[in-house]
Protein backbone atom coordinates (compact mmCIF):
# COMPACT_ATOMS: atom_id res chain seq x y z
CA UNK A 1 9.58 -63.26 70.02
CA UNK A 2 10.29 -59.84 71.59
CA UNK A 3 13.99 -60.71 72.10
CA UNK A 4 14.68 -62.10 68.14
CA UNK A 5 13.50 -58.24 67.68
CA UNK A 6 15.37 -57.03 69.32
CA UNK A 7 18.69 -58.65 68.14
CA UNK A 8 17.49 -57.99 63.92
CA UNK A 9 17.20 -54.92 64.73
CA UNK A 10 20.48 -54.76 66.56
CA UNK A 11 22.12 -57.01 64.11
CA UNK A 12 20.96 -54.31 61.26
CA UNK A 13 22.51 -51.87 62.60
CA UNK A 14 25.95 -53.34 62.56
CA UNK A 15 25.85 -54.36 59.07
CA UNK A 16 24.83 -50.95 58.17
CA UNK A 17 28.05 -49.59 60.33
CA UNK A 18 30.17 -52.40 58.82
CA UNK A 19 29.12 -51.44 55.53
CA UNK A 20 29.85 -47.39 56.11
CA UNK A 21 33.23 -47.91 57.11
CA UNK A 22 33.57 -50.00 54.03
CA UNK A 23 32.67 -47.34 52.12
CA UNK A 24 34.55 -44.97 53.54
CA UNK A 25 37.39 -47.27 52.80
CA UNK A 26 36.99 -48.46 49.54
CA UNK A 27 37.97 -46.29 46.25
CA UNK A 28 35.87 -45.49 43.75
CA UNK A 29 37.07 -46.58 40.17
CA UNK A 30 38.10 -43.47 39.26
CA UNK A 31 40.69 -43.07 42.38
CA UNK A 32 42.01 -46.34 41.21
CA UNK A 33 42.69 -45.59 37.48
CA UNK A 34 44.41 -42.17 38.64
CA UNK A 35 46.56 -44.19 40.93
CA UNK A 36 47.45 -47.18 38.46
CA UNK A 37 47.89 -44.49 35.74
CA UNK A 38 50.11 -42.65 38.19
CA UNK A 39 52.32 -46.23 38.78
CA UNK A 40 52.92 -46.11 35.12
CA UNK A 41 56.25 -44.00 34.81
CA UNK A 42 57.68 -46.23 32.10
CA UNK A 43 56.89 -45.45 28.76
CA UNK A 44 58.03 -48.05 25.66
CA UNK A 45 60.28 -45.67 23.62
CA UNK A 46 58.66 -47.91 20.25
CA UNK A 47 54.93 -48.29 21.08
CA UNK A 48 54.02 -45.82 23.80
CA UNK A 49 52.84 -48.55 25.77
CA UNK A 50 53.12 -47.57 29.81
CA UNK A 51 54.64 -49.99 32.08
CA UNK A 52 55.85 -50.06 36.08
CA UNK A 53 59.08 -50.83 36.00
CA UNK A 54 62.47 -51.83 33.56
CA UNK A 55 61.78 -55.03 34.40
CA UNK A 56 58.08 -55.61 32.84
CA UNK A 57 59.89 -52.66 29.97
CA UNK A 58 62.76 -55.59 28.97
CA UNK A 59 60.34 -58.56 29.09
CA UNK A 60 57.64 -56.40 26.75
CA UNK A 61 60.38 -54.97 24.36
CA UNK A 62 62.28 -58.58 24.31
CA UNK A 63 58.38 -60.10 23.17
CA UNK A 64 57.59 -57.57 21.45
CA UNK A 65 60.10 -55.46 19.76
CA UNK A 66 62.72 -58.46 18.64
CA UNK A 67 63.85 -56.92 15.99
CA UNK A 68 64.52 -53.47 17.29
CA UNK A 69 67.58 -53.11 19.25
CA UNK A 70 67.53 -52.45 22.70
CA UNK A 71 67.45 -49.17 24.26
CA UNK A 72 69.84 -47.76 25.99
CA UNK A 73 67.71 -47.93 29.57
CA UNK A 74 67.48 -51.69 29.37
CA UNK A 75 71.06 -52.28 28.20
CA UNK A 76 72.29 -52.22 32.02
């Protein structure tokens, strides 16, 4: 019995050091949406909608803007 108490206790104490350095590593939610907002450079020139690159721009402007013509970044 003394040794199974010994190992909880040691066995606690590892999850709680596991669990600080995920903490330390994780982001909290607000980190991430600065960072994904960041990613967004692309703006669509009709909508305003944000995107991450020309390609995701052309496939969302081809969907979504048929009509329009194409702008002159997504002509290349």
């Amino acid at each position: 019995k003394m040794a199974r108490g010994h190992q909880k206790l040691q066995a606690q104490q590892k999850g709680a050091e596991k669990k600080a350095a995920l903490s330390k590593q994780n982001k909290s939610p607000q980190e991430h949406l600065r960072e994904a907002e960041a990613a967004m450079s692309i703006q669509c020139c009709v909508c305003k909608t944000k995107m991450i690159d020309l390609k995701n721009y052309k496939v969302h402007f081809e969907a979504k803007h048929d009509k329009s013509p194409l702008p002159p970044e997504l002509k290349a």
